[in-house]
PDB file of N, CA and C in Angstrom:
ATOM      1  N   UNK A   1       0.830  -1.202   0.000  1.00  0.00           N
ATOM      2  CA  UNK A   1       0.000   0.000   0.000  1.00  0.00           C
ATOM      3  C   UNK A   1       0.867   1.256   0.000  1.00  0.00           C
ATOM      4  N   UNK A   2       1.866   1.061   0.474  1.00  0.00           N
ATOM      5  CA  UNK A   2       3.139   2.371   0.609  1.00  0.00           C
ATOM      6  C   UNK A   2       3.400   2.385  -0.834  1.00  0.00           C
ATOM      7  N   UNK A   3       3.972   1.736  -1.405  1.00  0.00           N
ATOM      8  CA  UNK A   3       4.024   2.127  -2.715  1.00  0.00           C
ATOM      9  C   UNK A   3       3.112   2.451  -3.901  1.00  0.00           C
ATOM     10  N   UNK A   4       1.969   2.119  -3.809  1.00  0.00           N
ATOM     11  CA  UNK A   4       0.843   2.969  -4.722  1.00  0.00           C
ATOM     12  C   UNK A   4       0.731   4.525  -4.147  1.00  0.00           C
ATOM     13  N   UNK A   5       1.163   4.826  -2.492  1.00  0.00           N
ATOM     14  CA  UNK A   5       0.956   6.039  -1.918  1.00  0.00           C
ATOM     15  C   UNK A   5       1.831   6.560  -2.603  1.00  0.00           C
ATOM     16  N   UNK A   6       3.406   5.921  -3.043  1.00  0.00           N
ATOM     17  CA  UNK A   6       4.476   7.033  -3.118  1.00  0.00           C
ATOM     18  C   UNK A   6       4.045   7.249  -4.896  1.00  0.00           C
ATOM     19  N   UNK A   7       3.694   6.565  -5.428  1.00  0.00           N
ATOM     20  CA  UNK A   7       3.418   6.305  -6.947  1.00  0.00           C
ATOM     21  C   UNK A   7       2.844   7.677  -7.233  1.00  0.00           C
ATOM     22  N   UNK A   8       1.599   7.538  -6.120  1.00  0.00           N
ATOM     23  CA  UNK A   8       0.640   8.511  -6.919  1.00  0.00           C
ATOM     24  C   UNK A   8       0.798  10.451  -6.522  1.00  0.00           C
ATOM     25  N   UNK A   9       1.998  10.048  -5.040  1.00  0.00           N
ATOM     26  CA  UNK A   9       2.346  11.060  -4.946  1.00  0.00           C
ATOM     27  C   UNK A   9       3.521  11.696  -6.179  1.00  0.00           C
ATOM     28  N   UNK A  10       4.199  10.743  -6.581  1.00  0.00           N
ATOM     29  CA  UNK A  10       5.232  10.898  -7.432  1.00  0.00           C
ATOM     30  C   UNK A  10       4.178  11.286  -8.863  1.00  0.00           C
ATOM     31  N   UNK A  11       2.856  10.851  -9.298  1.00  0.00           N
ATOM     32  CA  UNK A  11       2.664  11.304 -10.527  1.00  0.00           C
ATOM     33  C   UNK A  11       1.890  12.435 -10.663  1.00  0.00           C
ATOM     34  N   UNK A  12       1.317  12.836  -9.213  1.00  0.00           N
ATOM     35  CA  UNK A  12       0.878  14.337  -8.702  1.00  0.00           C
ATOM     36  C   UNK A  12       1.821  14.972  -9.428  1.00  0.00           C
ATOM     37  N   UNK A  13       3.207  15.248  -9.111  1.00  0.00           N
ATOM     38  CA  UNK A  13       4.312  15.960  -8.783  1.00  0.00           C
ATOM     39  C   UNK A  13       4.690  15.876 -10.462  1.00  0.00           C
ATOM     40  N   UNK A  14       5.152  14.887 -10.842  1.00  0.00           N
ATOM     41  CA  UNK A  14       4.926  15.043 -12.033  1.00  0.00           C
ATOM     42  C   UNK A  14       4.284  15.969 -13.461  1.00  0.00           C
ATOM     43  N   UNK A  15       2.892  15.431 -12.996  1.00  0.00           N
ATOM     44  CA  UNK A  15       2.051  15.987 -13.797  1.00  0.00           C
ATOM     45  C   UNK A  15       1.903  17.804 -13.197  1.00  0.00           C
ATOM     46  N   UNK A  16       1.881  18.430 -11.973  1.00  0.00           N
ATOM     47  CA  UNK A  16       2.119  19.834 -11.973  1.00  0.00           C
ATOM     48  C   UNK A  16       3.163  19.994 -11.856  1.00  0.00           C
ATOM     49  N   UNK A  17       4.680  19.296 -12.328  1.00  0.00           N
ATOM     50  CA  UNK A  17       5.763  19.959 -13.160  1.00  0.00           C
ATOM     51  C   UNK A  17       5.588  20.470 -14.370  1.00  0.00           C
ATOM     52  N   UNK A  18       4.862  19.110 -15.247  1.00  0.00           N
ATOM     53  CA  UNK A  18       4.595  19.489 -16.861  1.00  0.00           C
ATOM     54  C   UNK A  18       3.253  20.593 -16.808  1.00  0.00           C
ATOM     55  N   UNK A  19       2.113  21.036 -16.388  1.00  0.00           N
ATOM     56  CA  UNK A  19       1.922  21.747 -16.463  1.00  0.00           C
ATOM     57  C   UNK A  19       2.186  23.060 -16.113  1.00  0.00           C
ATOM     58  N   UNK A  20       3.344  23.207 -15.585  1.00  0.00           N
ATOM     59  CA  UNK A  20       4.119  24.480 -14.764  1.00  0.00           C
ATOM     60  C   UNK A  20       4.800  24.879 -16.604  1.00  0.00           C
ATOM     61  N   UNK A  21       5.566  23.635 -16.593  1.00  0.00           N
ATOM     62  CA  UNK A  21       6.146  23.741 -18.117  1.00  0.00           C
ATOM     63  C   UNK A  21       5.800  24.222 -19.145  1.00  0.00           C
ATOM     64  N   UNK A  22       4.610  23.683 -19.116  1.00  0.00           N
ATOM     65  CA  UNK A  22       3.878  23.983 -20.507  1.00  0.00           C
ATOM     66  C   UNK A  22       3.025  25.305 -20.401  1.00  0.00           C
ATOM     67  N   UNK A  23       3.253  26.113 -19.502  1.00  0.00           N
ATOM     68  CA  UNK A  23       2.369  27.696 -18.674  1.00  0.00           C
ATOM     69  C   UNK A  23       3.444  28.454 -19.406  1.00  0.00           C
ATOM     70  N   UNK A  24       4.817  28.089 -19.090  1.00  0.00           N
ATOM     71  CA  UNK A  24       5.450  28.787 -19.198  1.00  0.00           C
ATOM     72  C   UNK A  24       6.565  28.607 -20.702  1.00  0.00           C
ATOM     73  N   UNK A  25       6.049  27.637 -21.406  1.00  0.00           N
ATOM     74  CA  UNK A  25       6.776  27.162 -22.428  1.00  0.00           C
ATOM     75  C   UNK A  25       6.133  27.471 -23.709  1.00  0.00           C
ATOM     76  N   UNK A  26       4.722  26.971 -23.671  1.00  0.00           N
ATOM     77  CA  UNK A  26       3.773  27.300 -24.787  1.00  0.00           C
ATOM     78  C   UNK A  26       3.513  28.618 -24.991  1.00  0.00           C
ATOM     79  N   UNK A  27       2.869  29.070 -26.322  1.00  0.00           N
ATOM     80  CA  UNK A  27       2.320  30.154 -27.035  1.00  0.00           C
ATOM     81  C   UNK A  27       0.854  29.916 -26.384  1.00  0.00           C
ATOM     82  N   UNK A  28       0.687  30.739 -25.638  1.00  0.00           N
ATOM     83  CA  UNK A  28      -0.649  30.514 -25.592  1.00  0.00           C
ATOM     84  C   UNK A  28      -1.445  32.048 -25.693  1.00  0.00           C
ATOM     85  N   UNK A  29      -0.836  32.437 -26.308  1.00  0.00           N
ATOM     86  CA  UNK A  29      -1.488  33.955 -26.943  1.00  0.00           C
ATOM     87  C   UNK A  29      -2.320  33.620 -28.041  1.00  0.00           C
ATOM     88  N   UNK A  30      -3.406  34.673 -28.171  1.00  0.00           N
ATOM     89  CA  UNK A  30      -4.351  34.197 -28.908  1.00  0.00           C
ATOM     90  C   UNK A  30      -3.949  34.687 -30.515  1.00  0.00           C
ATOM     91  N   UNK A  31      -4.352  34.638 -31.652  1.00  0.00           N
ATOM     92  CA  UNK A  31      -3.940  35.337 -32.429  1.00  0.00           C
ATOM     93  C   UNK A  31      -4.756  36.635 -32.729  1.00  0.00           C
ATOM     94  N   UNK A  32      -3.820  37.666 -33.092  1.00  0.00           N
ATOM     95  CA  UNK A  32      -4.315  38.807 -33.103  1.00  0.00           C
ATOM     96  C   UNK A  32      -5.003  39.117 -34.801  1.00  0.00           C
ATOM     97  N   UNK A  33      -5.478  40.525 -35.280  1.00  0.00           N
ATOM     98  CA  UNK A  33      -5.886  40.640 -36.286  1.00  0.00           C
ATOM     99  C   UNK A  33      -6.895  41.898 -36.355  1.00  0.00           C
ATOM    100  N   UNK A  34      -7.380  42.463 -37.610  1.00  0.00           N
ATOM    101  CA  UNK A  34      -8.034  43.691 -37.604  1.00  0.00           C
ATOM    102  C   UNK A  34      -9.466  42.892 -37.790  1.00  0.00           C
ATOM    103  N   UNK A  35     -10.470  43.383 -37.209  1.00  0.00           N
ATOM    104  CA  UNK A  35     -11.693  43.292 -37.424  1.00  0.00           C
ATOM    105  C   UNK A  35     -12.818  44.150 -37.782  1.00  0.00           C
ATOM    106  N   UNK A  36     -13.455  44.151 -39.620  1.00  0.00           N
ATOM    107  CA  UNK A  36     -13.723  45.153 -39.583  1.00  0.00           C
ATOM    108  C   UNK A  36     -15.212  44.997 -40.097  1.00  0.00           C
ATOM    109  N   UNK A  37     -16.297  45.177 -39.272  1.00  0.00           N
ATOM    110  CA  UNK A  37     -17.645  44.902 -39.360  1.00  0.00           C
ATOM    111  C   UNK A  37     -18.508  46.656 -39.769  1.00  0.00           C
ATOM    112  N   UNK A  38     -19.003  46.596 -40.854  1.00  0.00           N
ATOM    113  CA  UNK A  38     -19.870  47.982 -41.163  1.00  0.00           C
ATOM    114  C   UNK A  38     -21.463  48.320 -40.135  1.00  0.00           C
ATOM    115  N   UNK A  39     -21.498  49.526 -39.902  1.00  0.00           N
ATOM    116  CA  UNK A  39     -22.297  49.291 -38.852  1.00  0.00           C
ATOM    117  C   UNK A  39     -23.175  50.582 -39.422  1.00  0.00           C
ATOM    118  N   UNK A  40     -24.780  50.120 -39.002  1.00  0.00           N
ATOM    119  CA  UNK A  40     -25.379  50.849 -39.952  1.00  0.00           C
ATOM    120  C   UNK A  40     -26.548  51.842 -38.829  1.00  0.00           C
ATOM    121  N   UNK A  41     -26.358  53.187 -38.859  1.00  0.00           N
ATOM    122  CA  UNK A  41     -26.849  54.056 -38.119  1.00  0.00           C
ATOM    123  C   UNK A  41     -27.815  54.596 -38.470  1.00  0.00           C
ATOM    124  N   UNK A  42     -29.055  54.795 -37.726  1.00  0.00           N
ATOM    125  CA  UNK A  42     -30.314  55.213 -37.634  1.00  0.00           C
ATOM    126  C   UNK A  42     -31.172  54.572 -39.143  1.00  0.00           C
ATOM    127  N   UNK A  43     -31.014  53.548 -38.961  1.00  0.00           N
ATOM    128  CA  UNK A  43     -31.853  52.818 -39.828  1.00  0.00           C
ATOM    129  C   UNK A  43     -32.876  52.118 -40.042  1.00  0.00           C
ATOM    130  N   UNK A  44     -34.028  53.123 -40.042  1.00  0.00           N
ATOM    131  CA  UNK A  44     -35.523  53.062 -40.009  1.00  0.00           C
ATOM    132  C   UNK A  44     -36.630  53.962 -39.511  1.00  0.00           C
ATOM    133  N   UNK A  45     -35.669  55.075 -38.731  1.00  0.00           N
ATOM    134  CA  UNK A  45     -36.559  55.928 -38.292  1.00  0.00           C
ATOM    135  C   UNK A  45     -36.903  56.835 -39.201  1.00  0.00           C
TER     136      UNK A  45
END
């Protein structure tokens, strides 16, 4: 039973290394760009 304890403590530790990693490794910026929608004023009164 000690060793499934240390296992799963060991793949805790693990797994929020690689996501520490990948926070700080990856692009995770979104992509940027112009957006240009026509917008139509007082239309109908």
């Amino acid at each position: 039973m000690g060793r499934v304890i240390k296992l799963l403590v060991l793949l805790v530790i693990v797994g929020f290394l690689g996501l520490v990693g990948f926070a700080y490794l990856a692009d995770l910026s979104p992509p940027q760009g112009d957006v240009t929608k026509p917008v139509v004023l007082d239309a109908g009164d």
